[in-house]
PDB file of N, CA and C in Angstrom:
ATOM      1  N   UNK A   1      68.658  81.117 208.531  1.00  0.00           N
ATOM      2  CA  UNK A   1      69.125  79.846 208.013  1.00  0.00           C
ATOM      3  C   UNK A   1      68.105  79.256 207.033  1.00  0.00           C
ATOM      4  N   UNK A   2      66.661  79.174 207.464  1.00  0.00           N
ATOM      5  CA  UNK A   2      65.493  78.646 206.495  1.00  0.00           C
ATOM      6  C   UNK A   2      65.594  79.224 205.361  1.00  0.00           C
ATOM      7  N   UNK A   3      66.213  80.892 205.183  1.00  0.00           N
ATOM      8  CA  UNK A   3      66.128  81.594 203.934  1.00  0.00           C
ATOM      9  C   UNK A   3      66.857  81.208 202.964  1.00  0.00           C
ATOM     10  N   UNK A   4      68.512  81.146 203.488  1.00  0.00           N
ATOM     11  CA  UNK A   4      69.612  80.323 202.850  1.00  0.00           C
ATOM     12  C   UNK A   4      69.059  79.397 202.139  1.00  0.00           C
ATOM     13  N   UNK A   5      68.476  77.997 203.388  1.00  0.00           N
ATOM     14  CA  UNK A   5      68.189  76.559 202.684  1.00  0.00           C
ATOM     15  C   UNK A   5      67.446  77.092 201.425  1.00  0.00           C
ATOM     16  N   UNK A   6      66.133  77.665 201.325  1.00  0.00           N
ATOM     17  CA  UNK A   6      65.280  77.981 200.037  1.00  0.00           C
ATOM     18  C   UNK A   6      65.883  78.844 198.980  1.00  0.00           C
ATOM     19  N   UNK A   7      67.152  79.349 199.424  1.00  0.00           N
ATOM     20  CA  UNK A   7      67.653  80.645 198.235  1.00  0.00           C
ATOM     21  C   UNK A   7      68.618  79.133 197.293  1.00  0.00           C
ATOM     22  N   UNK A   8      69.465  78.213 198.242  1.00  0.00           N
ATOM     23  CA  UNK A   8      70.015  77.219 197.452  1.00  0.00           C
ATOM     24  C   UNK A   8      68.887  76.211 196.959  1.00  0.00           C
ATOM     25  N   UNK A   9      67.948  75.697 197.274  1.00  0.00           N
ATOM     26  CA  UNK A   9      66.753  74.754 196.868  1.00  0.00           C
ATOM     27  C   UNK A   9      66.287  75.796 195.842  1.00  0.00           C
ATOM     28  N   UNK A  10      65.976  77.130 195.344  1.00  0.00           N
ATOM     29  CA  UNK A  10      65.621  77.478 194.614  1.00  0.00           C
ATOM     30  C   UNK A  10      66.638  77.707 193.227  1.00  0.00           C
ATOM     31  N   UNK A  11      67.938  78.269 193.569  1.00  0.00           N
ATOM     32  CA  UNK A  11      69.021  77.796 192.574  1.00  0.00           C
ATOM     33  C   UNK A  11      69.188  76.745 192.213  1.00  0.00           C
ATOM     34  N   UNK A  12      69.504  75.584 192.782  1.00  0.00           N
ATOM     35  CA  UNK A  12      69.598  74.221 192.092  1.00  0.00           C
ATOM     36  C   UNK A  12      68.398  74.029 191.421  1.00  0.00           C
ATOM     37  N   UNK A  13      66.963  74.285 191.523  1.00  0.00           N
ATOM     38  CA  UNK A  13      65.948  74.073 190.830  1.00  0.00           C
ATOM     39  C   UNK A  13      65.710  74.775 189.688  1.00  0.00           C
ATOM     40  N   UNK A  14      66.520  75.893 189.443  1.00  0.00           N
ATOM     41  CA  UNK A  14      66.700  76.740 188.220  1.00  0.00           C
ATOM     42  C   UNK A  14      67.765  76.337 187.331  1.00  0.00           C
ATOM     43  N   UNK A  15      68.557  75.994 188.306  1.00  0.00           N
ATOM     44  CA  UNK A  15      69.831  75.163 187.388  1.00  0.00           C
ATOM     45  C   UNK A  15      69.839  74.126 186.557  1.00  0.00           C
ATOM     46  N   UNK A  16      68.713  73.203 187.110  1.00  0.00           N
ATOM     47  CA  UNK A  16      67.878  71.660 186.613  1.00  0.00           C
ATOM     48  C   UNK A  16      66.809  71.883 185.506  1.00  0.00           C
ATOM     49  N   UNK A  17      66.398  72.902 185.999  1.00  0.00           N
ATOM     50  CA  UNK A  17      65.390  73.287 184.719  1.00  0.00           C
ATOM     51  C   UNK A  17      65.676  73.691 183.287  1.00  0.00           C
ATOM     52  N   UNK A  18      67.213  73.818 183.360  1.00  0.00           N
ATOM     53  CA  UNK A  18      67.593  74.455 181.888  1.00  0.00           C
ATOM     54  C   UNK A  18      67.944  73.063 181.388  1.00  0.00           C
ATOM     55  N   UNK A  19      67.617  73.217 179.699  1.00  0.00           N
ATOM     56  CA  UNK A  19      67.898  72.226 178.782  1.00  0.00           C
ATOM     57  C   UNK A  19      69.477  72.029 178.275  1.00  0.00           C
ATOM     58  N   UNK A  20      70.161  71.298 178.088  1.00  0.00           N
ATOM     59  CA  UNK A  20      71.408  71.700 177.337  1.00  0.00           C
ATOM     60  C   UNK A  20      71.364  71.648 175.943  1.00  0.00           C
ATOM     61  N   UNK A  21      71.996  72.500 175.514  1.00  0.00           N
ATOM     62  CA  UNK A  21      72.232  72.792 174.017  1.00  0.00           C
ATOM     63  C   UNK A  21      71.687  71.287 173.080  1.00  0.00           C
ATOM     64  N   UNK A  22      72.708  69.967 173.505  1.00  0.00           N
ATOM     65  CA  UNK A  22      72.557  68.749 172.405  1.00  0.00           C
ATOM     66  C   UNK A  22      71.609  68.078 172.871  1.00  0.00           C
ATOM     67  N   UNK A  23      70.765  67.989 173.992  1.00  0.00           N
ATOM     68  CA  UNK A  23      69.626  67.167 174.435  1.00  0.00           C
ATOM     69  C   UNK A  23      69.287  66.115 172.912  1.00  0.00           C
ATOM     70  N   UNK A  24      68.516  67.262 172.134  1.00  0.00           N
ATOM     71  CA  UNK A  24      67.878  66.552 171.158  1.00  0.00           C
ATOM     72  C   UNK A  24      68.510  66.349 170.658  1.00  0.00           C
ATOM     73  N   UNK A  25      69.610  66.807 170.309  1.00  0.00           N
ATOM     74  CA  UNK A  25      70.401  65.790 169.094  1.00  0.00           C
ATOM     75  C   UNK A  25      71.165  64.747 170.191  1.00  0.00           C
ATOM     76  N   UNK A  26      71.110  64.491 171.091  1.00  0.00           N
ATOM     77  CA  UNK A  26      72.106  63.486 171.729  1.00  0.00           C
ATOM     78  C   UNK A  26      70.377  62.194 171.460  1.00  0.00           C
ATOM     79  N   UNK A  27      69.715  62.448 172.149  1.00  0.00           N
ATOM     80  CA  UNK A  27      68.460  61.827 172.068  1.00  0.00           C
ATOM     81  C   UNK A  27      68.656  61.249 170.204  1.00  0.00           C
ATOM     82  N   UNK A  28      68.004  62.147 169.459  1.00  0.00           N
ATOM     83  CA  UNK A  28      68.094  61.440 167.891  1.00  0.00           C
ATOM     84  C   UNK A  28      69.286  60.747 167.414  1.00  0.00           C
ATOM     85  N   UNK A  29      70.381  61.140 168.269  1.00  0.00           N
ATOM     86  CA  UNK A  29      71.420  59.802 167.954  1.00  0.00           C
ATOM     87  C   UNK A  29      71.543  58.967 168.734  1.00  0.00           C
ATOM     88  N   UNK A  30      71.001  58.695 169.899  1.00  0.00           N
ATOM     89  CA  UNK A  30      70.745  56.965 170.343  1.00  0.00           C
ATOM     90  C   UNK A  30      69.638  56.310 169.610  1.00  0.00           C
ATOM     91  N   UNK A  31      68.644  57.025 169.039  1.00  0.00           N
ATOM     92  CA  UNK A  31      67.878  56.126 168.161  1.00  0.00           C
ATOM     93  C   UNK A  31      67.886  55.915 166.936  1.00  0.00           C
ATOM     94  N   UNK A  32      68.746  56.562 166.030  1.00  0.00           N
ATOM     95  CA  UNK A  32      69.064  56.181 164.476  1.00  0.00           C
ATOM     96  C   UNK A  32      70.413  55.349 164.319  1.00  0.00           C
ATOM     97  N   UNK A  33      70.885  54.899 165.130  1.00  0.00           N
ATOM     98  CA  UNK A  33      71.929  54.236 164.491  1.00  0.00           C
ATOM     99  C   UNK A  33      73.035  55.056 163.903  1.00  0.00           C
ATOM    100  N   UNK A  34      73.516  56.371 164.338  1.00  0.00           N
ATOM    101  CA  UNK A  34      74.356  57.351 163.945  1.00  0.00           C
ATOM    102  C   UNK A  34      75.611  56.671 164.752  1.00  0.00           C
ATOM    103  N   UNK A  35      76.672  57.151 163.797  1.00  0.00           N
ATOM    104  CA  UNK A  35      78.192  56.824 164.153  1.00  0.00           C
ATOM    105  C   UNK A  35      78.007  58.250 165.880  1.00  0.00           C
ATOM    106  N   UNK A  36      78.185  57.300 167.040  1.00  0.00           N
ATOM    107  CA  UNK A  36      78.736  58.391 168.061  1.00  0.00           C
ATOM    108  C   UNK A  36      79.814  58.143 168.740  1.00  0.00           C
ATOM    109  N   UNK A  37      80.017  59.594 169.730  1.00  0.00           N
ATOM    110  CA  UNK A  37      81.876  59.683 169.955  1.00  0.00           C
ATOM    111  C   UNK A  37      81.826  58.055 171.133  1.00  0.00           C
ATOM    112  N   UNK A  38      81.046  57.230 171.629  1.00  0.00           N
ATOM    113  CA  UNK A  38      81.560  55.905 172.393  1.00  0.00           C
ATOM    114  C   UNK A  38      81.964  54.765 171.412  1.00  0.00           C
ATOM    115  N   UNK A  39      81.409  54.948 170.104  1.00  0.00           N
ATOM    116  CA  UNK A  39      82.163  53.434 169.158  1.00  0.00           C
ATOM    117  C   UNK A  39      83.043  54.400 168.992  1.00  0.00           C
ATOM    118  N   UNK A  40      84.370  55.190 169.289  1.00  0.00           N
ATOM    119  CA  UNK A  40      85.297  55.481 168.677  1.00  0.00           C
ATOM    120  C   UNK A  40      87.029  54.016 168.990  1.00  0.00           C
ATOM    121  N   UNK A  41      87.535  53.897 167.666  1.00  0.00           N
ATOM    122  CA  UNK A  41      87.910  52.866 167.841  1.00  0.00           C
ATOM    123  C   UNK A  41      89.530  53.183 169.204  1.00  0.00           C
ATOM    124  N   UNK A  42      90.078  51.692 169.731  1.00  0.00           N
ATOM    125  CA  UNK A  42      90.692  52.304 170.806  1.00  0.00           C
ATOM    126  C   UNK A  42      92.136  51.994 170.249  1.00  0.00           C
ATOM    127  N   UNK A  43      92.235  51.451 168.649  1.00  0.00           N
ATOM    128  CA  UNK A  43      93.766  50.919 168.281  1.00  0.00           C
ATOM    129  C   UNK A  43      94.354  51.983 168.102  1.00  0.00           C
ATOM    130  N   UNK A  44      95.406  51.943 168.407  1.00  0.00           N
ATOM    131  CA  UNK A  44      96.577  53.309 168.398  1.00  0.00           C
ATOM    132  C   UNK A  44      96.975  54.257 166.939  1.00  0.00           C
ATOM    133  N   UNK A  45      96.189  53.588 166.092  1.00  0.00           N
ATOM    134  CA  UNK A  45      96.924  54.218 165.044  1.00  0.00           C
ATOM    135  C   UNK A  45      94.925  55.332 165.231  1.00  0.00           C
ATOM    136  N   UNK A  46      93.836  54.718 164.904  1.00  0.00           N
ATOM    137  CA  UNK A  46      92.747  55.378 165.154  1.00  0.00           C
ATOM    138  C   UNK A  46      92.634  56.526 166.344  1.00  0.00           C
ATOM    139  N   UNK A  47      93.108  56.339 167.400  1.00  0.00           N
ATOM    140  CA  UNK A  47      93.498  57.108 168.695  1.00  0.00           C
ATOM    141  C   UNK A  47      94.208  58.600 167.952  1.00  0.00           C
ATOM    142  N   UNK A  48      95.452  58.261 167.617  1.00  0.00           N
ATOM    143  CA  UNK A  48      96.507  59.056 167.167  1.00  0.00           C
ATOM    144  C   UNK A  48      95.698  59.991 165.729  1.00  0.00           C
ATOM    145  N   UNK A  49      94.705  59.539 165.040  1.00  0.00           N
ATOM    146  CA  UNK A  49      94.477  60.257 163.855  1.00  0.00           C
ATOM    147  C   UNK A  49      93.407  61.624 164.938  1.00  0.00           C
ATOM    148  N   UNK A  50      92.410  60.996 165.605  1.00  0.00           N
ATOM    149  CA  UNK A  50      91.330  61.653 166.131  1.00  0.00           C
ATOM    150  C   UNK A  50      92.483  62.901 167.079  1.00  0.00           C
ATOM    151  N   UNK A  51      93.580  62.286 167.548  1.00  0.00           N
ATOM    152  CA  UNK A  51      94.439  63.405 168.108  1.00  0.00           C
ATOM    153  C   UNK A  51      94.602  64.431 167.266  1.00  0.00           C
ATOM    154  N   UNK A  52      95.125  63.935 166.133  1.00  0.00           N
ATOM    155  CA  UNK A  52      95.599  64.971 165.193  1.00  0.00           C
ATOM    156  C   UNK A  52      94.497  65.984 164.687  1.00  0.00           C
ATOM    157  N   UNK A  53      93.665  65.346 164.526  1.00  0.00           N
ATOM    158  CA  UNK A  53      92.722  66.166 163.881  1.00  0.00           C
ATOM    159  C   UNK A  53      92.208  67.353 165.031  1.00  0.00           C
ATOM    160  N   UNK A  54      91.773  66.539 166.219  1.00  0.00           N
ATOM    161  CA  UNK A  54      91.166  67.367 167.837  1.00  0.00           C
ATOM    162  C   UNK A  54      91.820  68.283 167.759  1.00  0.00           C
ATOM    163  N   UNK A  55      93.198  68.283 167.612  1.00  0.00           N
ATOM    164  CA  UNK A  55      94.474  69.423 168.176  1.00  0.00           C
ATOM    165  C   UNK A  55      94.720  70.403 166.821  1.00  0.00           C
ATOM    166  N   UNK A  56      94.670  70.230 165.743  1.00  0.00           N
ATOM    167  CA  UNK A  56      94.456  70.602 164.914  1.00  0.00           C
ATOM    168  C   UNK A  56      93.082  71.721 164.988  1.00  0.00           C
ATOM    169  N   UNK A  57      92.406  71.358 165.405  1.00  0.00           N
ATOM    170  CA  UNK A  57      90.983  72.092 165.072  1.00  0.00           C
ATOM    171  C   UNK A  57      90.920  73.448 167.134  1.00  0.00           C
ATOM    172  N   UNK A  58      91.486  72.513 167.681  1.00  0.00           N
ATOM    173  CA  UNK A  58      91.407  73.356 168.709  1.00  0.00           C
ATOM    174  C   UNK A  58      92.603  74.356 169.070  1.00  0.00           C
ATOM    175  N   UNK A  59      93.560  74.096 168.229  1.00  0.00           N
ATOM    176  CA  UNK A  59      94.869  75.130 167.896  1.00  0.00           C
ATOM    177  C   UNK A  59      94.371  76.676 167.093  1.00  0.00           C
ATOM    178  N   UNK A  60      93.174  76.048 166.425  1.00  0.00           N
ATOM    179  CA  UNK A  60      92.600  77.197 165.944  1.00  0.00           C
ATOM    180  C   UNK A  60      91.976  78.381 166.630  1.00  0.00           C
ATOM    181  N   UNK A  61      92.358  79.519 167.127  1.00  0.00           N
ATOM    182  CA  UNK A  61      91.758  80.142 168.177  1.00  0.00           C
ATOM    183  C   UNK A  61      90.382  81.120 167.696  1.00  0.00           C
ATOM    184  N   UNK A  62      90.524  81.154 165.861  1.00  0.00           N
ATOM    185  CA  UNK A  62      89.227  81.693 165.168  1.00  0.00           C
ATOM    186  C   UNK A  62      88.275  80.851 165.638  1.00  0.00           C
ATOM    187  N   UNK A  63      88.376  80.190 165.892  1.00  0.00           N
ATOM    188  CA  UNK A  63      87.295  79.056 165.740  1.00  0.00           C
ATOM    189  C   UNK A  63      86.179  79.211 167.094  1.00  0.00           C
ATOM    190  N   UNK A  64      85.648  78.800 166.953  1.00  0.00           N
ATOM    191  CA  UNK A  64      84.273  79.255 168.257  1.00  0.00           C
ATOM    192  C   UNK A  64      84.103  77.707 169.402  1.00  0.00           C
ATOM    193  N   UNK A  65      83.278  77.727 170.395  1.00  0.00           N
ATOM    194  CA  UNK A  65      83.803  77.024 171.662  1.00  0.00           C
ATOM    195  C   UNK A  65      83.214  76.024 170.959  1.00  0.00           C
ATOM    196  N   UNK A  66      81.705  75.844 170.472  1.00  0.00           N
ATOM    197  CA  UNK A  66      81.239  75.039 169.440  1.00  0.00           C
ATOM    198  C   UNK A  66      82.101  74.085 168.710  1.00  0.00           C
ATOM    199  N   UNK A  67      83.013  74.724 167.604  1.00  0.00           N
ATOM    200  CA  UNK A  67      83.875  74.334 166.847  1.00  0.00           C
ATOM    201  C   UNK A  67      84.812  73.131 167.516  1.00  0.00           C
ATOM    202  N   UNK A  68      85.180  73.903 168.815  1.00  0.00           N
ATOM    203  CA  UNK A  68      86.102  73.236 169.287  1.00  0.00           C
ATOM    204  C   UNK A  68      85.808  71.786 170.093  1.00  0.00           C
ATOM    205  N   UNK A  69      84.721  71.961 170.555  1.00  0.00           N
ATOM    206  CA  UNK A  69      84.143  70.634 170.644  1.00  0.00           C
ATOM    207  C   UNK A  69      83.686  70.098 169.590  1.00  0.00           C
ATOM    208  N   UNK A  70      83.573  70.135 168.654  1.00  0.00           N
ATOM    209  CA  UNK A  70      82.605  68.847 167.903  1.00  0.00           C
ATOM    210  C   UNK A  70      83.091  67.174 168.129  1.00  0.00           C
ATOM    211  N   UNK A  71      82.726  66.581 168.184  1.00  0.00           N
ATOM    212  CA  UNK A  71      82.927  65.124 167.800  1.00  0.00           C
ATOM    213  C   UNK A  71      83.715  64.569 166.652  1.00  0.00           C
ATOM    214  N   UNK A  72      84.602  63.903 166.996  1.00  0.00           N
ATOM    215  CA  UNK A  72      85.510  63.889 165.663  1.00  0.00           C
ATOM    216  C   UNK A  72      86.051  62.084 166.542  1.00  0.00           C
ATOM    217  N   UNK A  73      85.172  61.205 165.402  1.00  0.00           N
ATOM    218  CA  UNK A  73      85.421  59.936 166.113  1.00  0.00           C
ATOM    219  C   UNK A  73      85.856  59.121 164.638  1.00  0.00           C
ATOM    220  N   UNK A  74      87.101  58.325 164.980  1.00  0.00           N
ATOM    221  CA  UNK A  74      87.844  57.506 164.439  1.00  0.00           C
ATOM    222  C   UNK A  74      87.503  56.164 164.172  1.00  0.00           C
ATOM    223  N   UNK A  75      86.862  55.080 163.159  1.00  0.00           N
ATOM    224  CA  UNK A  75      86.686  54.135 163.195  1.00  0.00           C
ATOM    225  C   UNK A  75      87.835  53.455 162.009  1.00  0.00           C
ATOM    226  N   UNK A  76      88.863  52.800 162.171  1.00  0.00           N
ATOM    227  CA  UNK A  76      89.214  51.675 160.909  1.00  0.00           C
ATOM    228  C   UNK A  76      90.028  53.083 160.173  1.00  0.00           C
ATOM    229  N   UNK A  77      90.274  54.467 160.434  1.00  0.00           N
ATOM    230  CA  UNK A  77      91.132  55.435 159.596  1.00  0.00           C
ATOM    231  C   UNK A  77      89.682  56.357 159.222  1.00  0.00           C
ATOM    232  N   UNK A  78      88.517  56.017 159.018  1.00  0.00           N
ATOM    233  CA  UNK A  78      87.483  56.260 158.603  1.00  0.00           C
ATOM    234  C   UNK A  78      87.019  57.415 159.890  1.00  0.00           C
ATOM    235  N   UNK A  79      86.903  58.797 159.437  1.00  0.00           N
ATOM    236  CA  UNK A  79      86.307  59.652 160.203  1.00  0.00           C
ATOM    237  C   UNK A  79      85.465  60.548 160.257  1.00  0.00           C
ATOM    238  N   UNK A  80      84.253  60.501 161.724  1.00  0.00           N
ATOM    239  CA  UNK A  80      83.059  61.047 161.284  1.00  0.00           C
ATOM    240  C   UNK A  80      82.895  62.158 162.120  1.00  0.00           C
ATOM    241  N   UNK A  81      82.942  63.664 161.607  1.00  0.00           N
ATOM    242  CA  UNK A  81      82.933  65.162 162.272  1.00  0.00           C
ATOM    243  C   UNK A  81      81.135  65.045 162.793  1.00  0.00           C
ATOM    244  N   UNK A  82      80.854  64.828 164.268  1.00  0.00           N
ATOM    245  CA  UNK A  82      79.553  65.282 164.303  1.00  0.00           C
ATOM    246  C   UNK A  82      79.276  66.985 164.860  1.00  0.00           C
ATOM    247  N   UNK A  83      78.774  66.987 165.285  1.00  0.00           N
ATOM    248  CA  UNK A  83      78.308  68.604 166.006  1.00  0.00           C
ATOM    249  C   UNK A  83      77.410  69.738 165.736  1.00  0.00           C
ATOM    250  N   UNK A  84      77.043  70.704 166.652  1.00  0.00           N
ATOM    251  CA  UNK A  84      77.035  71.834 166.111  1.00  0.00           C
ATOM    252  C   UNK A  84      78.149  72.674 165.994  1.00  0.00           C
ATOM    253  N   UNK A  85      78.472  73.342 164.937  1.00  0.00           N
ATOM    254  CA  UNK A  85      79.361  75.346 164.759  1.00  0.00           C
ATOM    255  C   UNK A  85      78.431  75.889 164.825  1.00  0.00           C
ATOM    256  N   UNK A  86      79.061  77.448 164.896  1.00  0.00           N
ATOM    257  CA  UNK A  86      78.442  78.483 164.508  1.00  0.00           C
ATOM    258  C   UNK A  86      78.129  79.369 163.287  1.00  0.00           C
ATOM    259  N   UNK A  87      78.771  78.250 162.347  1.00  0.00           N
ATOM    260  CA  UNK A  87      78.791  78.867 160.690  1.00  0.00           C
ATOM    261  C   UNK A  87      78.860  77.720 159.711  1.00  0.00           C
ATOM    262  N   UNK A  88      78.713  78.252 158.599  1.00  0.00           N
ATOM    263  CA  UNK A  88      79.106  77.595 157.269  1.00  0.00           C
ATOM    264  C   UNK A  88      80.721  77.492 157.273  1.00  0.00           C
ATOM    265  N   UNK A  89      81.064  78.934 157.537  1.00  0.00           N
ATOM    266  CA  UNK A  89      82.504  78.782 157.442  1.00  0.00           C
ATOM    267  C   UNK A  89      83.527  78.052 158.530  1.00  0.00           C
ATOM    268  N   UNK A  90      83.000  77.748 159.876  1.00  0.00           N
ATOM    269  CA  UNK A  90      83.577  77.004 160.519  1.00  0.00           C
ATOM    270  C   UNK A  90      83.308  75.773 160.051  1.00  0.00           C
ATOM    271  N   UNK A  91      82.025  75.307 159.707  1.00  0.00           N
ATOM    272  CA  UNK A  91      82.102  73.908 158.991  1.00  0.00           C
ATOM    273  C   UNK A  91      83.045  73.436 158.105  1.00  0.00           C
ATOM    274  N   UNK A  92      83.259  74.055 157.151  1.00  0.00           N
ATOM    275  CA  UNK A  92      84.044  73.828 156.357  1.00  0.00           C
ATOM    276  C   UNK A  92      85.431  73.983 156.776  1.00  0.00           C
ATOM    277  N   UNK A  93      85.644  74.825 157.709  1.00  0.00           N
ATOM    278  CA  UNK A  93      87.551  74.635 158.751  1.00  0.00           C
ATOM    279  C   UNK A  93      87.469  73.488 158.940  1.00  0.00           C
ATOM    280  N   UNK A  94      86.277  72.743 159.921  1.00  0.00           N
ATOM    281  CA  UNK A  94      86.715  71.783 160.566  1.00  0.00           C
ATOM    282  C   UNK A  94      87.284  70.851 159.507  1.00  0.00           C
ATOM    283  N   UNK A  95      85.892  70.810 158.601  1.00  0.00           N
ATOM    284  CA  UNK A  95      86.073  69.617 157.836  1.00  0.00           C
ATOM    285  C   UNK A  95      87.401  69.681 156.964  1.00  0.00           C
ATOM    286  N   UNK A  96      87.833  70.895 156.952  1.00  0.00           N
ATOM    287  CA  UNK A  96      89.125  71.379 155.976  1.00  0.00           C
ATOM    288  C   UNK A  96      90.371  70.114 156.870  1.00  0.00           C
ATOM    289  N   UNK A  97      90.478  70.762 158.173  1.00  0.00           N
ATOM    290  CA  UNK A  97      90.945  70.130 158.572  1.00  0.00           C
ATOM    291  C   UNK A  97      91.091  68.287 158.856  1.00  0.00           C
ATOM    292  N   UNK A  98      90.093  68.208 159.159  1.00  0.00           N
ATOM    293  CA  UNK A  98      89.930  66.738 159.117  1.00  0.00           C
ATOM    294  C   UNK A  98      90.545  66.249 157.764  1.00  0.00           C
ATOM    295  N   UNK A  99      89.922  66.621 156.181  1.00  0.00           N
ATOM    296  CA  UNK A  99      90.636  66.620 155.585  1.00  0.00           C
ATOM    297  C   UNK A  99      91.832  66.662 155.092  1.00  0.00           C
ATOM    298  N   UNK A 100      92.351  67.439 155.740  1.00  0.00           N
ATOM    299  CA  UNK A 100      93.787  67.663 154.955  1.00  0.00           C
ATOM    300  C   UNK A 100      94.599  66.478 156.219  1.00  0.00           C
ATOM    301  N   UNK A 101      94.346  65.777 157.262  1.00  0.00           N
ATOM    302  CA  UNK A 101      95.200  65.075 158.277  1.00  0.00           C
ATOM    303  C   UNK A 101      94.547  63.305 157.781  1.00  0.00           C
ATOM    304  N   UNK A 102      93.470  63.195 157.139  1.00  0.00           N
ATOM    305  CA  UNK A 102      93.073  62.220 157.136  1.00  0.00           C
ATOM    306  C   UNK A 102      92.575  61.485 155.732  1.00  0.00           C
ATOM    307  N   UNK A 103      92.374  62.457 154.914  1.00  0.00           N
ATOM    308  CA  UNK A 103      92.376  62.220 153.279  1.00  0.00           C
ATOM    309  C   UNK A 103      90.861  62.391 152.827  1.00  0.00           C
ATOM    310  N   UNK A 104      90.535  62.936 151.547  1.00  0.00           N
ATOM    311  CA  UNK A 104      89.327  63.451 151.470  1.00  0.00           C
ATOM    312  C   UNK A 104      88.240  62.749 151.312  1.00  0.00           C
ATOM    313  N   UNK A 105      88.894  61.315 151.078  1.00  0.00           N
ATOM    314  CA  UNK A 105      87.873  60.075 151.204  1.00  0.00           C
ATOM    315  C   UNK A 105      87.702  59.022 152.398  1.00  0.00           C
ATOM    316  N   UNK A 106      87.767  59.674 153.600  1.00  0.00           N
ATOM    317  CA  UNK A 106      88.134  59.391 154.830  1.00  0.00           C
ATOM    318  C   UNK A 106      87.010  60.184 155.742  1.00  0.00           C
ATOM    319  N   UNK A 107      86.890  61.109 155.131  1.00  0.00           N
ATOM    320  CA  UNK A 107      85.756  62.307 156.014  1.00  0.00           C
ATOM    321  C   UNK A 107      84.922  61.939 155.792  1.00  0.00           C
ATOM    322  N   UNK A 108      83.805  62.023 157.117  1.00  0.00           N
ATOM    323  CA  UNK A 108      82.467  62.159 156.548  1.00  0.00           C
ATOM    324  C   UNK A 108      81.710  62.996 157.821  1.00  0.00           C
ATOM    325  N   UNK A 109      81.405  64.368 156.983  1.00  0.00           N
ATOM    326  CA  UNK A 109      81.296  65.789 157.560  1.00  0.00           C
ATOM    327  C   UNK A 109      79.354  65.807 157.805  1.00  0.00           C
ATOM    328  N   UNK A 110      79.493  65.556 158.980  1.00  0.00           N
ATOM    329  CA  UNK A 110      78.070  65.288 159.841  1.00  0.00           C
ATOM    330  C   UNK A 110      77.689  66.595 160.387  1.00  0.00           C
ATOM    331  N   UNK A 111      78.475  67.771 160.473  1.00  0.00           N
ATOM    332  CA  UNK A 111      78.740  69.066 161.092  1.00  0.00           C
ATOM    333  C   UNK A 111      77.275  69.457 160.874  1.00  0.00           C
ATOM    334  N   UNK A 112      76.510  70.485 162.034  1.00  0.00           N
ATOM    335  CA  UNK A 112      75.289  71.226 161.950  1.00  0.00           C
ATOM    336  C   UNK A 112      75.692  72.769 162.448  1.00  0.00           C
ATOM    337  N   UNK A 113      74.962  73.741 161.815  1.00  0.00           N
ATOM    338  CA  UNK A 113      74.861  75.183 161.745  1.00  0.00           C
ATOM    339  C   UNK A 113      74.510  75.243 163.075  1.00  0.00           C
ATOM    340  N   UNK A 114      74.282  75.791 164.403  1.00  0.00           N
ATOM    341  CA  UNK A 114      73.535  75.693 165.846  1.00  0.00           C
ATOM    342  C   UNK A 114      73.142  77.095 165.334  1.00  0.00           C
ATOM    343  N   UNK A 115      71.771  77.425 165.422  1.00  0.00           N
ATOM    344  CA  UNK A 115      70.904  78.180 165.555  1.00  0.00           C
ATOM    345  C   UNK A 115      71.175  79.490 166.250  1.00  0.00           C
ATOM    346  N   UNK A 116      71.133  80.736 165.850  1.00  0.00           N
ATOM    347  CA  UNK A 116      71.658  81.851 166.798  1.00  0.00           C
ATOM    348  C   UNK A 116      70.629  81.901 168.354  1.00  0.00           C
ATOM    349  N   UNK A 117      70.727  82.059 169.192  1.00  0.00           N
ATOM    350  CA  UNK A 117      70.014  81.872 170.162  1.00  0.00           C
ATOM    351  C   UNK A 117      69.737  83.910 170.699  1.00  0.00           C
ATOM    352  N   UNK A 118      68.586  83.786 170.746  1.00  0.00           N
ATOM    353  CA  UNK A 118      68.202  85.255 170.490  1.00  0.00           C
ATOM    354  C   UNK A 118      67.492  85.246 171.918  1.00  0.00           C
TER     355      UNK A 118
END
C-alpha cells in the first residue's frame, strides 16, 4: 500500500512539474494590455461573428490542434486572432478565414508560429 501511495505522490509531482505550452504568453498578456479571450464582447450579434469564424476554422480538419484553438475574440464586430499555429500557412487560413466572415478591415491577426518542440 506505502508503494502505491509514493508511485501516485510521485506521478502527480511529475504531472505539476510540467510547464504548459502558453504559460508565458498567457503571463505577457496580463501585463501589456493585450486584447484577451475574457473582454470578449457578450451582445449577440459579437457572440454569433466569433461563432462563425470558431466553426469555420475548426471545420477545417487540415488544420492542426493549435490552429484550432487559437483565440478568436469579438469586440464591437472588431476581431482579434491571438495564438500559437504550427505554420505560416496555417496563419494565414486562420486569418483567411476570419477574413473572409468578418471583412478585411475587421481583423487583426495577432497569430504566432509555436516553435517545433524537439
Amino acid at each position: 500500500m506505502k508503494h502505491l501511495l509514493l508511485a501516485g505522490v510521485l506521478a502527480v509531482s511529475c504531472l505539476t512539474a510540467q510547464e504548459p505550452d502558453n504559460t508565458k504568453t498567457n503571463k505577457r498578456d496580463a501585463t501589456t494590455g493585450a486584447v484577451t479571450a475574457d473582454q470578449q464582447k457578450m451582445n449577440p450579434a459579437d457572440r454569433e461573428l466569433a461563432r462563425k469564424i470558431r466553426k469555420s476554422v475548426y471545420d477545417d480538419k487540415s488544420l492542426s490542434t493549435y490552429a484550432h484553438n487559437v483565440k478568436i475574440i469579438v469586440r464591437d464586430g472588431a476581431v482579434t486572432l491571438r495564438g500559437p499555429v504550427r505554420s505560416a500557412e496555417e496563419k494565414d487560413n486562420v486569418a483567411g478565414k476570419a477574413t473572409t466572415i468578418a471583412g478585411a478591415s475587421k481583423v487583426t491577426n495577432e497569430l504566432e508560429i509555436a516553435p517545433d518542440k524537439k
